[in-house]
Protein backbone atom coordinates (compact mmCIF):
# COMPACT_ATOMS: atom_id res chain seq x y z
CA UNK A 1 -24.46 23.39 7.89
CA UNK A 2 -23.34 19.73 7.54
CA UNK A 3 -26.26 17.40 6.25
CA UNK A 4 -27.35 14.42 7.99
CA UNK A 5 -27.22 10.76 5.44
CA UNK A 6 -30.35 9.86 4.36
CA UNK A 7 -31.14 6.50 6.21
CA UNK A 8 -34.51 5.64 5.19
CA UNK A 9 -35.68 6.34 1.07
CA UNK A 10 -38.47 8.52 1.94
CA UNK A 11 -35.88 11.17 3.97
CA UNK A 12 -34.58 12.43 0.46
CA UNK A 13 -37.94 13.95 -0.15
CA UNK A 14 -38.49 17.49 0.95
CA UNK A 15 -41.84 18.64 1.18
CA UNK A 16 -44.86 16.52 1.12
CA UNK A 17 -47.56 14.88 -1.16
CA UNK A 18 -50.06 17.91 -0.01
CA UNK A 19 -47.51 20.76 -1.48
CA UNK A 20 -45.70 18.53 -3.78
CA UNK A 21 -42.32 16.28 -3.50
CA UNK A 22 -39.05 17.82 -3.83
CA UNK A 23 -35.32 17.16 -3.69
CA UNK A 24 -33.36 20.04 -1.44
CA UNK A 25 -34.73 23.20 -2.44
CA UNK A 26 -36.31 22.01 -5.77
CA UNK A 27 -40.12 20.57 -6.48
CA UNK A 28 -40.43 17.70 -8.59
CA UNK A 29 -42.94 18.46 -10.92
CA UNK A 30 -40.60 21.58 -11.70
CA UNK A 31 -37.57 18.92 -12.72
CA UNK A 32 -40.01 17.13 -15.15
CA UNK A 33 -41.12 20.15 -16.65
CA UNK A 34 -37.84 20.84 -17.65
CA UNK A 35 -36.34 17.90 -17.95
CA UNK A 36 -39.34 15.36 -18.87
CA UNK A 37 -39.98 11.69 -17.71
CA UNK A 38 -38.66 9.34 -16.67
CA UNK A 39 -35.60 11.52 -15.29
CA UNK A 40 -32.98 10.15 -12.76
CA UNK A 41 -32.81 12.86 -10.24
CA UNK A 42 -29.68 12.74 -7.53
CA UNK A 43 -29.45 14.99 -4.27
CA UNK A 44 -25.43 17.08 -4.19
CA UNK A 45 -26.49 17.05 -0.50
CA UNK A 46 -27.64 13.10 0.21
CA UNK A 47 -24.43 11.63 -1.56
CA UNK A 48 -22.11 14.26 0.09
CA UNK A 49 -23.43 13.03 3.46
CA UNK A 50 -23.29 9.59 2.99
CA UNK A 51 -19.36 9.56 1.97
CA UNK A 52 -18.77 12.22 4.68
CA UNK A 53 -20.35 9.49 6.71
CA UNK A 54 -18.09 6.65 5.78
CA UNK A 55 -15.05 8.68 5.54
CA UNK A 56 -15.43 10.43 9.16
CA UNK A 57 -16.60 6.64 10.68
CA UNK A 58 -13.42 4.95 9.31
CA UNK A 59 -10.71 8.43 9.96
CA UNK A 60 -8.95 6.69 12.63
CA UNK A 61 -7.50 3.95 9.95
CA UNK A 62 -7.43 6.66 7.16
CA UNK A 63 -8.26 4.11 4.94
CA UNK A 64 -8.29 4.44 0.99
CA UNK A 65 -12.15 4.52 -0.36
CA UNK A 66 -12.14 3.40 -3.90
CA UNK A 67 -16.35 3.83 -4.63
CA UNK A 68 -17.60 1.93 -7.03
CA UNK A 69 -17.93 3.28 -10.40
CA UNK A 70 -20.61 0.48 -11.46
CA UNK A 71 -23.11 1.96 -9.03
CA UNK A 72 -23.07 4.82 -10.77
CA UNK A 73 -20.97 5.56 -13.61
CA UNK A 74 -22.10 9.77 -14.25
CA UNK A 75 -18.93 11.75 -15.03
CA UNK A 76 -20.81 14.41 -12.56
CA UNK A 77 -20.79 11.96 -9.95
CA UNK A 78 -17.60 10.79 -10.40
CA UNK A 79 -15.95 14.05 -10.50
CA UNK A 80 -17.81 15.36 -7.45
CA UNK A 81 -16.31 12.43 -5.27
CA UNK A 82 -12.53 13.06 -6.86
CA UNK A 83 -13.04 16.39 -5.30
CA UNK A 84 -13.33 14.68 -2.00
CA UNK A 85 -10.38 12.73 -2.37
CA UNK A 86 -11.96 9.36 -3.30
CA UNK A 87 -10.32 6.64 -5.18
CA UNK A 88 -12.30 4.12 -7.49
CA UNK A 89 -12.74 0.72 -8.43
CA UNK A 90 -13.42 -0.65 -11.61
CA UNK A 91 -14.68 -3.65 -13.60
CA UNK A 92 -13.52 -2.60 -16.82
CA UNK A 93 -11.20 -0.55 -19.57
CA UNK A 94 -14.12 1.64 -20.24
CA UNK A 95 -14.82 2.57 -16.45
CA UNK A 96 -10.90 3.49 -15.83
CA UNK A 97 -11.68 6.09 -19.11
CA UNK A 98 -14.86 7.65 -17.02
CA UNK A 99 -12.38 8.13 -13.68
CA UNK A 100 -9.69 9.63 -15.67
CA UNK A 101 -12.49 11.85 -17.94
CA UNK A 102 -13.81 13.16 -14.49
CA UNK A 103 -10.69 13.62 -12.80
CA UNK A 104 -10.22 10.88 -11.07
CA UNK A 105 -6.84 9.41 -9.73
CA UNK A 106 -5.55 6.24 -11.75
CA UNK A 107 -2.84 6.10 -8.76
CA UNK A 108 -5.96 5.48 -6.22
CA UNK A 109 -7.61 3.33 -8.42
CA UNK A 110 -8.17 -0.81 -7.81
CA UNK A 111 -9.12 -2.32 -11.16
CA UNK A 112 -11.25 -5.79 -10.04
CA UNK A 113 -13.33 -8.01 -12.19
CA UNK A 114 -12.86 -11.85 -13.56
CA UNK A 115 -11.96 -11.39 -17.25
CA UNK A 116 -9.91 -8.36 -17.75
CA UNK A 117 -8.64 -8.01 -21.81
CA UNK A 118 -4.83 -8.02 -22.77
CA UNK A 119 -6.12 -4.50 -23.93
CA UNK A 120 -7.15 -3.31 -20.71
CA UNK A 121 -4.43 -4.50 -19.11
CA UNK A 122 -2.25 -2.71 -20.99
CA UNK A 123 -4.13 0.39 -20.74
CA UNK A 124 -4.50 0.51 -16.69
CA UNK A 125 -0.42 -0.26 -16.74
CA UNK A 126 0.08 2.83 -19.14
CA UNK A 127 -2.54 4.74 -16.67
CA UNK A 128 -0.99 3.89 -13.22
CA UNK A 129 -3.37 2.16 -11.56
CA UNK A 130 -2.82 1.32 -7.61
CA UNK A 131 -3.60 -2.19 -7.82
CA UNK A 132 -5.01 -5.03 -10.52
CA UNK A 133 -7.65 -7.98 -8.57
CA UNK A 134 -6.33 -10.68 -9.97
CA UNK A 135 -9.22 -13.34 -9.89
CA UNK A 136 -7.82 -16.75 -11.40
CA UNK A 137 -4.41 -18.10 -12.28
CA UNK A 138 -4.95 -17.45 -15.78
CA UNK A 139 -5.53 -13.39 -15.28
CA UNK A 140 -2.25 -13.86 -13.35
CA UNK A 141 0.29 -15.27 -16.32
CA UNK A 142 -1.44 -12.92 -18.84
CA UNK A 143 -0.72 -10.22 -16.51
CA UNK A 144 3.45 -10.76 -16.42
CA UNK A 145 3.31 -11.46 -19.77
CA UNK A 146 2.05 -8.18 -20.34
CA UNK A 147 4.03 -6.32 -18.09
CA UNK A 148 6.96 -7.67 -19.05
CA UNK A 149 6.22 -6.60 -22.59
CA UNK A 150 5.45 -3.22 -21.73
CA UNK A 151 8.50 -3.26 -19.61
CA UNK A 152 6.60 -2.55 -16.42
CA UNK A 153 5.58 -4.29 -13.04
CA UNK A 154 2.22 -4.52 -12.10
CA UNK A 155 0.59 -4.32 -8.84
CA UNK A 156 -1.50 -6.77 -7.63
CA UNK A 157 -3.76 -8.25 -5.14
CA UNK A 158 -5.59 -11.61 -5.17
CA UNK A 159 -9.57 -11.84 -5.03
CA UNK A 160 -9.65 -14.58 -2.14
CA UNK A 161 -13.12 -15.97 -1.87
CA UNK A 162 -13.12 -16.70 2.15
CA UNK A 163 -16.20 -18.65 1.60
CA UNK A 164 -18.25 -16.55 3.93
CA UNK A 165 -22.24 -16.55 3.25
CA UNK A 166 -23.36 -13.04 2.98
CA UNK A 167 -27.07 -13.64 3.38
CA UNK A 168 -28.21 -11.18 0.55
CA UNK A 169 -29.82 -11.87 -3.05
CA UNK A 170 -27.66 -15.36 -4.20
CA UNK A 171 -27.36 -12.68 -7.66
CA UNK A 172 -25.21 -10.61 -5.54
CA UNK A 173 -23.56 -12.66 -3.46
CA UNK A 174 -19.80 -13.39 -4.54
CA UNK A 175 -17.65 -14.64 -1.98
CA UNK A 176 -18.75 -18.36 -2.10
CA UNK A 177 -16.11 -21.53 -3.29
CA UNK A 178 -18.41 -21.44 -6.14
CA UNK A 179 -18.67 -17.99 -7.44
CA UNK A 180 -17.59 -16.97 -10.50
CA UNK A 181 -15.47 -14.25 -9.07
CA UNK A 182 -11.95 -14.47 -7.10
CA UNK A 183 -9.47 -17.64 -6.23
CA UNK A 184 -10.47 -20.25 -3.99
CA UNK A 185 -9.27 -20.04 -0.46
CA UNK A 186 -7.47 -22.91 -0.32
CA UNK A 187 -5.15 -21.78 -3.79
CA UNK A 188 -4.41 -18.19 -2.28
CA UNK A 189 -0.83 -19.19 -0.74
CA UNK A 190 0.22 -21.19 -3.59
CA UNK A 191 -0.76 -18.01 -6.15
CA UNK A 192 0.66 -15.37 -3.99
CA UNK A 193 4.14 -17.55 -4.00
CA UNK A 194 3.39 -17.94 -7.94
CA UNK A 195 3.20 -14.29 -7.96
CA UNK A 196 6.23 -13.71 -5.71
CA UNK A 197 8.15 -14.91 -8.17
CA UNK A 198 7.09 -13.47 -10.78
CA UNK A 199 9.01 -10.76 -12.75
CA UNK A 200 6.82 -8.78 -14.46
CA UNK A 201 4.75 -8.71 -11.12
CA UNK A 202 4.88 -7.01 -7.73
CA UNK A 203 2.49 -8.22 -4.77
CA UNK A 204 1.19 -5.55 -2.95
CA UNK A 205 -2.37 -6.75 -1.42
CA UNK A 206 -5.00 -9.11 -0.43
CA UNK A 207 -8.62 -8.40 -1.72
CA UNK A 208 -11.75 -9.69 -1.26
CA UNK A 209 -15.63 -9.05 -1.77
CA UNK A 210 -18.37 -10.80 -0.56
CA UNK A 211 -21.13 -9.70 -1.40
CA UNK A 212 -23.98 -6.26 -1.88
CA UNK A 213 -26.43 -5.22 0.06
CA UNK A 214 -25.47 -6.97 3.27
CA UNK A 215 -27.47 -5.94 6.37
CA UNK A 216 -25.60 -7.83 8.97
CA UNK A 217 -22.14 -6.85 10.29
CA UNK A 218 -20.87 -10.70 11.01
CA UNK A 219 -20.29 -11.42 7.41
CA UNK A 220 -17.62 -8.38 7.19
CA UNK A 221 -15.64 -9.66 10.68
CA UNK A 222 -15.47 -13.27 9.38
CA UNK A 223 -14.23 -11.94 5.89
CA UNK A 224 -11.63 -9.50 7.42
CA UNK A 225 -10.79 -12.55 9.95
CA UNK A 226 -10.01 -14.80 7.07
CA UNK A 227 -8.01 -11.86 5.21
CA UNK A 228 -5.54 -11.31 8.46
CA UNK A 229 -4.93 -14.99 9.00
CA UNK A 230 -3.74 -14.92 4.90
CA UNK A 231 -1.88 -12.30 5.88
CA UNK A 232 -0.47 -13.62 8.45
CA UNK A 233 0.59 -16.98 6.52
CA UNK A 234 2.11 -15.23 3.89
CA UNK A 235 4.80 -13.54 6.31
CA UNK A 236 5.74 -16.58 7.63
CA UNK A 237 6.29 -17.20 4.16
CA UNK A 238 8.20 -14.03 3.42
CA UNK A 239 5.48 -12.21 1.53
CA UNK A 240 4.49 -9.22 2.87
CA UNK A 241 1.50 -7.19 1.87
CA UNK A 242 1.03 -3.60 2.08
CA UNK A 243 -2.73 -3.13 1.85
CA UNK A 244 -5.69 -5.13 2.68
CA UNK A 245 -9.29 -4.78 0.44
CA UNK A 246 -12.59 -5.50 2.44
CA UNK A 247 -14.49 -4.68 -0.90
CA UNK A 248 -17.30 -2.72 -0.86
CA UNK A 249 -21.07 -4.69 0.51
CA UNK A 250 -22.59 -2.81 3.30
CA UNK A 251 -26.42 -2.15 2.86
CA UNK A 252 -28.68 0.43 2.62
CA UNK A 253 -32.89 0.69 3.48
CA UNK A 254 -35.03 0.36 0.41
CA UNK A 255 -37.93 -0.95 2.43
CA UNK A 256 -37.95 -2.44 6.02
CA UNK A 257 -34.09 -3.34 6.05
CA UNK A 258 -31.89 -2.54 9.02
CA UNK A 259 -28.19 -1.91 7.60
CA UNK A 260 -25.42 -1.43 10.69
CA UNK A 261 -24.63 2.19 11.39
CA UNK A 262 -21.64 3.40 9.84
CA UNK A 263 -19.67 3.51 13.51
CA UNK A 264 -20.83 -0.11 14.26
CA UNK A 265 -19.40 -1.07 10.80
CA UNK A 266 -16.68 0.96 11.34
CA UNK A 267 -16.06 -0.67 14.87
CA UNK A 268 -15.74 -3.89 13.47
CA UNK A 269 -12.80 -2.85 11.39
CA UNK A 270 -11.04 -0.66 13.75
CA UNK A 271 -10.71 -3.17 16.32
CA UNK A 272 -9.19 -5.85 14.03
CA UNK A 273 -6.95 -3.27 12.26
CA UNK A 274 -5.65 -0.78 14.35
CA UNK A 275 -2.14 -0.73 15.15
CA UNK A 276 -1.30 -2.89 11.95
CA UNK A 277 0.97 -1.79 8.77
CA UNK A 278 -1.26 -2.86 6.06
CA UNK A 279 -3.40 -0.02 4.50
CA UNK A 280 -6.97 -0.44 4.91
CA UNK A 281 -8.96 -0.15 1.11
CA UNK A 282 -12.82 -0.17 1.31
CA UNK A 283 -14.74 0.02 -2.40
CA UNK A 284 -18.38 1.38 -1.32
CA UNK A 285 -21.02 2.13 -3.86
CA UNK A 286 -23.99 1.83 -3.09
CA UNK A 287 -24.06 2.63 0.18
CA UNK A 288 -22.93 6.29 -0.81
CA UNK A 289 -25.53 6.77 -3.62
CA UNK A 290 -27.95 4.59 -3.28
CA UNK A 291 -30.59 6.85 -1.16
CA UNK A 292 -29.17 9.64 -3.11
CA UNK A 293 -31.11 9.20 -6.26
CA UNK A 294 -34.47 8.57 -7.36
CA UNK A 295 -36.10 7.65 -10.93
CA UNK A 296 -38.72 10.39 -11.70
CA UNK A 297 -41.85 8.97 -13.50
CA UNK A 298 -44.91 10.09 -14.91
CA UNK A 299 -48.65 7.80 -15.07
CA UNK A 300 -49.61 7.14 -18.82
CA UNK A 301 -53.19 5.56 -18.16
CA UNK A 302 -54.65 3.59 -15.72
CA UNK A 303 -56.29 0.12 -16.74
CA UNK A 304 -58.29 -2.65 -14.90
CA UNK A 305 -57.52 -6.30 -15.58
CA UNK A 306 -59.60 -9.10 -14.29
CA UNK A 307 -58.77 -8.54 -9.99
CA UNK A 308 -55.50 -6.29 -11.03
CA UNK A 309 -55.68 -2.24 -11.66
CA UNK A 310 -52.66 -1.04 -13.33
CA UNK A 311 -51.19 2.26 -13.46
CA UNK A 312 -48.99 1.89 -17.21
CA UNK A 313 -46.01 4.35 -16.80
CA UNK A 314 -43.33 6.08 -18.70
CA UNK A 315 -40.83 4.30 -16.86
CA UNK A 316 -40.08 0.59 -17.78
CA UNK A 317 -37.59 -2.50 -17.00
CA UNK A 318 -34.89 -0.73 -19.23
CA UNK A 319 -34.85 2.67 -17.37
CA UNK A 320 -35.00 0.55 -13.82
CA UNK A 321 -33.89 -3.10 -13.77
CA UNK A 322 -33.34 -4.07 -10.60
CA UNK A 323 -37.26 -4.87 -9.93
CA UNK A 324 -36.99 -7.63 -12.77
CA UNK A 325 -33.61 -8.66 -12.30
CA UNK A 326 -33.55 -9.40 -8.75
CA UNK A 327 -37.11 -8.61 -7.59
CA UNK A 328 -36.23 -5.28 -5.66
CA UNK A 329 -38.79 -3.64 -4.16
CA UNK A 330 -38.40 0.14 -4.28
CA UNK A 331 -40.56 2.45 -2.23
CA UNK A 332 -42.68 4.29 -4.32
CA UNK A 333 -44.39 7.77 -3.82
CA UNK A 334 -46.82 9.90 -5.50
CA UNK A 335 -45.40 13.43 -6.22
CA UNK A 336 -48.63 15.35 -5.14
CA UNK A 337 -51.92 14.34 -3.50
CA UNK A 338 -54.17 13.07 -5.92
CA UNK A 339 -57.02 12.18 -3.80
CA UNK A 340 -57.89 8.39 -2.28
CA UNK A 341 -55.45 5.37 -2.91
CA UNK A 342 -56.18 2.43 -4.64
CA UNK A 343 -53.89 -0.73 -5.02
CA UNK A 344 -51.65 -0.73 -7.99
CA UNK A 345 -48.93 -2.83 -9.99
CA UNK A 346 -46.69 -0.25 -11.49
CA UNK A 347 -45.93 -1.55 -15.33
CA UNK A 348 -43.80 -0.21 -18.32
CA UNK A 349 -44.32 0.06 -21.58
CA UNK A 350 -41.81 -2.59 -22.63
CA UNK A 351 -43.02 -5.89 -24.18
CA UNK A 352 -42.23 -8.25 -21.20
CA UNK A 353 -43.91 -9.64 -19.03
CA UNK A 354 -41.59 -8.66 -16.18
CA UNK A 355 -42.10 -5.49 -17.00
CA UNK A 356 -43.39 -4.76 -13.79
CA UNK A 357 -41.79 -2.15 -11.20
CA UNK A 358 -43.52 -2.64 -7.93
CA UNK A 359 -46.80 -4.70 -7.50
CA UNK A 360 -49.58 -3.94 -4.71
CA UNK A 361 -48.79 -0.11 -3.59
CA UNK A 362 -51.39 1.95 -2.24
CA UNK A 363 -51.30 5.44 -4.89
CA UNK A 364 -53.82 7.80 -5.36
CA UNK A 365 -53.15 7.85 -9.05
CA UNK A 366 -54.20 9.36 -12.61
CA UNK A 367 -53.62 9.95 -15.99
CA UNK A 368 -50.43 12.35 -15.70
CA UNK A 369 -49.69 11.55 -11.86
CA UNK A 370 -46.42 12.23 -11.27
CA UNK A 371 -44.47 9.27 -9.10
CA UNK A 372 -41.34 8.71 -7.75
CA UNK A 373 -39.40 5.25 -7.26
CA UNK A 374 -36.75 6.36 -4.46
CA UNK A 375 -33.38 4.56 -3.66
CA UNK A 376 -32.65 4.36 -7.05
CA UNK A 377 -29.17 6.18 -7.23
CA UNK A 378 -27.22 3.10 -6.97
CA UNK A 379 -27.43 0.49 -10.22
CA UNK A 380 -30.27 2.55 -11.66
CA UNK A 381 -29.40 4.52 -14.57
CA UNK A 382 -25.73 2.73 -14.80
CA UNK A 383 -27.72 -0.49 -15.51
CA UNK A 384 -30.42 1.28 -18.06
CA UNK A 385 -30.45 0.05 -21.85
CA UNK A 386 -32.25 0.69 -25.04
CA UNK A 387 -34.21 -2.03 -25.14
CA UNK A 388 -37.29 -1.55 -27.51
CA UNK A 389 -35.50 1.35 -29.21
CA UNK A 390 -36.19 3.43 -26.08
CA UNK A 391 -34.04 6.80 -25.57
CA UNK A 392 -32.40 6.43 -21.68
CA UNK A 393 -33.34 8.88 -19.51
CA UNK A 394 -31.75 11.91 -18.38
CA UNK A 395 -29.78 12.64 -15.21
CA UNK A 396 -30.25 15.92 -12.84
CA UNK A 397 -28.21 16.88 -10.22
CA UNK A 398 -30.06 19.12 -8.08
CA UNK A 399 -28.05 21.68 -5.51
CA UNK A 400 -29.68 23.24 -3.15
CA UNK A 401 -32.05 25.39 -5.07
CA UNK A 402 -30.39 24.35 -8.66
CA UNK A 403 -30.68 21.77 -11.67
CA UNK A 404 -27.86 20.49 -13.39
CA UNK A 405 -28.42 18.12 -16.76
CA UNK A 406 -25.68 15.67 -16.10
CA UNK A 407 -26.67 13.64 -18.79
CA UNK A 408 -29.20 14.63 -21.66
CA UNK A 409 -32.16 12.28 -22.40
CA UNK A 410 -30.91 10.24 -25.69
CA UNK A 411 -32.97 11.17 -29.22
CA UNK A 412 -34.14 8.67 -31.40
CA UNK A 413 -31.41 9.35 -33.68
CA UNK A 414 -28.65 8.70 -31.11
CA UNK A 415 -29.57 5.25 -30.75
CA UNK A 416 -28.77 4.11 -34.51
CA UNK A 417 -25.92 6.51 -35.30
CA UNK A 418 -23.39 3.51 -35.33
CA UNK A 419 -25.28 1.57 -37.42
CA UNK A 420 -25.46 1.04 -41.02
CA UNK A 421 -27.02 -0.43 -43.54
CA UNK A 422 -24.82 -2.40 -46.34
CA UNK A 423 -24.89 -0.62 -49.45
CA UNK A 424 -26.88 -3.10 -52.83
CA UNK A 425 -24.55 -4.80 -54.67
């Protein structure tokens, strides 16, 4: 029986705080008995349904969907998504070694990101990726050079920054004149001639990304506008492309957001695209895992401080960064009924400050409480560290009424096994 996407956090929870949170067919509490806390814990279900979703939305344009391995990075994931035909994009040498480790296609991969090694160029060549995102004119020389050494062409697309305001966090918003990502709009003929030109180079694209977590579907039609009228200067010029990249962007809820439906979404490209040659390539992320995943934690002790009452967790800043990095809020709910709320701030154990996870929730809470931060299955665990010498968590994958470990919690030990200590003398 197909599954319906999970548009609000709180839908991935079966059961309730009287009987106890689940995921599908499987209670919380019985995941962190086996597993422990804090314990990323994804729905096979949720993240089927949201790329079924975005697939089915966009089938009249069969586009390419290349999801974004920096979302989440788990081989599990990315293996479960090759089996439904998905392409990738990547930021990096070591993210092209995950697709290919989980079966991914290097052939229906985009490799983006501003400062791409000799190294890693050299290795996506040798792979076969679809298409490099070239994002200054420097990438662009080093790129023929390369090629040309390796006796090779590579494919490639320009990053064009249309300069169109996204209206989401300014840390997440990348297709201004003065972000750090892409080419400037007014350089993109002059580079795509450059590139024409080029031996060791073969143009196949325009690309461009403006942005995460966008709510609002104007930002996408003046983006695609801007990519069309490139295109359509560059075969007046005799440069023809054969796909063009949207990028990935669209929103999901984490609190009282309103992302567009997939059809509207979908609308918006369909009428602008349909009918033309050029492939359409779309690079989603977290809008396929996002609501799919939630970081399992468990209440230490409770504490009091001047007009504040804490609840100290398990969970900190390095298991979940998004809270201190770009003040996220993440809905938070208590595995069982524990009795009456009281207003919390939700801290770690780590020695920040900004160690804080939410502030002000309403929790009936305890020593042992079991809690749950949802929408956490996009640029949760793939943006954990070991900061303070602490182990990251583990990963479950739950299906239906099973567990998979996708990824063990780290021991102490793993986190200095590549270190060493210079022998006296």
């Amino acid at each position: 029986m197909p599954v319906s996407p999970v548009q609000s956090p709180a839908e991935l929870l079966s059961g309730s705080a009287e009987t106890g949170h689940g995921i599908e067919q499987v209670s919380l509490s019985a995941i962190a008995t086996e597993y422990g806390t804090p314990c990323y814990v994804y729905s096979k279900a949720a993240l089927l349904a949201a790329w079924h979703e975005f697939r089915d939305a966009l089938a009249p344009l069969s586009p390419l969907l290349c999801f974004a391995v920096k979302a989440n990075p788990n081989l599990a994931i990315l293996n479960l998504l090759a089996g439904e035909g998905a392409g990738f994009d990547i930021v990096s040498g070591g993210e092209l070694a995950r697709v290919i480790a989980a079966g991914g296609d290097p052939a229906k991969t985009v490799f983006s990101g501003v400062g791409k090694s000799h190294h890693e160029m050299v290795q996506a060549l040798q792979a076969g990726v679809h298409c490099f995102n070239v994002e200054s004119p420097a990438e662009l020389h080093r790129l023929n050079a390369v090629a040309l050494n390796a006796g090779m062409r590579a494919p490639v697309s320009f990053r064009v920054n249309p300069d169109v305001d996204a209206r989401t966090h300014p840390y997440i918003a990348t297709g201004l004149k003065e972000s750090k990502f892409g080419v400037a709009w007014e350089q993109a003929i002059a580079l795509y001639e450059t590139a024409d030109r080029l031996p060791g180079l073969a143009v196949r694209g325009i690309d461009c990304h403006i942005g995460s977590q966008i709510t609002e579907l104007d930002p996408f039609a003046q983006a695609l506008d801007r990519l069309l009228e490139l295109a359509e200067a560059l075969i007046q010029r005799g440069i023809s492309v054969d796909h063009l990249d949207l990028g990935g962007g669209i929103g999901i809820r984490y609190r009282d957001e309103t992302p567009p439906a997939m059809n509207d979404y979908a609308a918006v490209l369909i009428g602008r695209l349909q009918g033309r040659r050029e492939k359409l390539l779309l690079e989603p992320g977290r809008r396929i895992v996002g609501n799919a995943g939630l970081l399992l934690a468990r209440v230490e002790y409770t504490k009091t401080a001047g007009a504040r009452e804490f609840a100290l967790i398990d969970a900190a800043m390095n298991d979940l960064m998004r809270p201190a990095l770009y003040q996220a809020w993440h809905e938070v709910r208590s595995v069982h009924n524990e009795g009456t709320p009281r207003r919390f701030d939700l801290a770690g154990p780590v020695c920040e400050s900004g160690d804080i996870l939410a502030r002000d929730r309403d929790l009936a809470l305890k020593e042992g409480s079991l809690i749950a931060f949802l929408s956490a299955g996009a640029y949760g665990s793939s943006m954990s560290s070991n900061y303070n010498t602490r182990p990251r968590p583990a990963e479950v994958l739950v299906d239906g009424t099973r567990t998979h470990l996708i990824r063990r919690r780290q021991q102490l030990e793993d986190l200095w096994k590549e270190e060493q200590i210079p022998s006296a003398g």
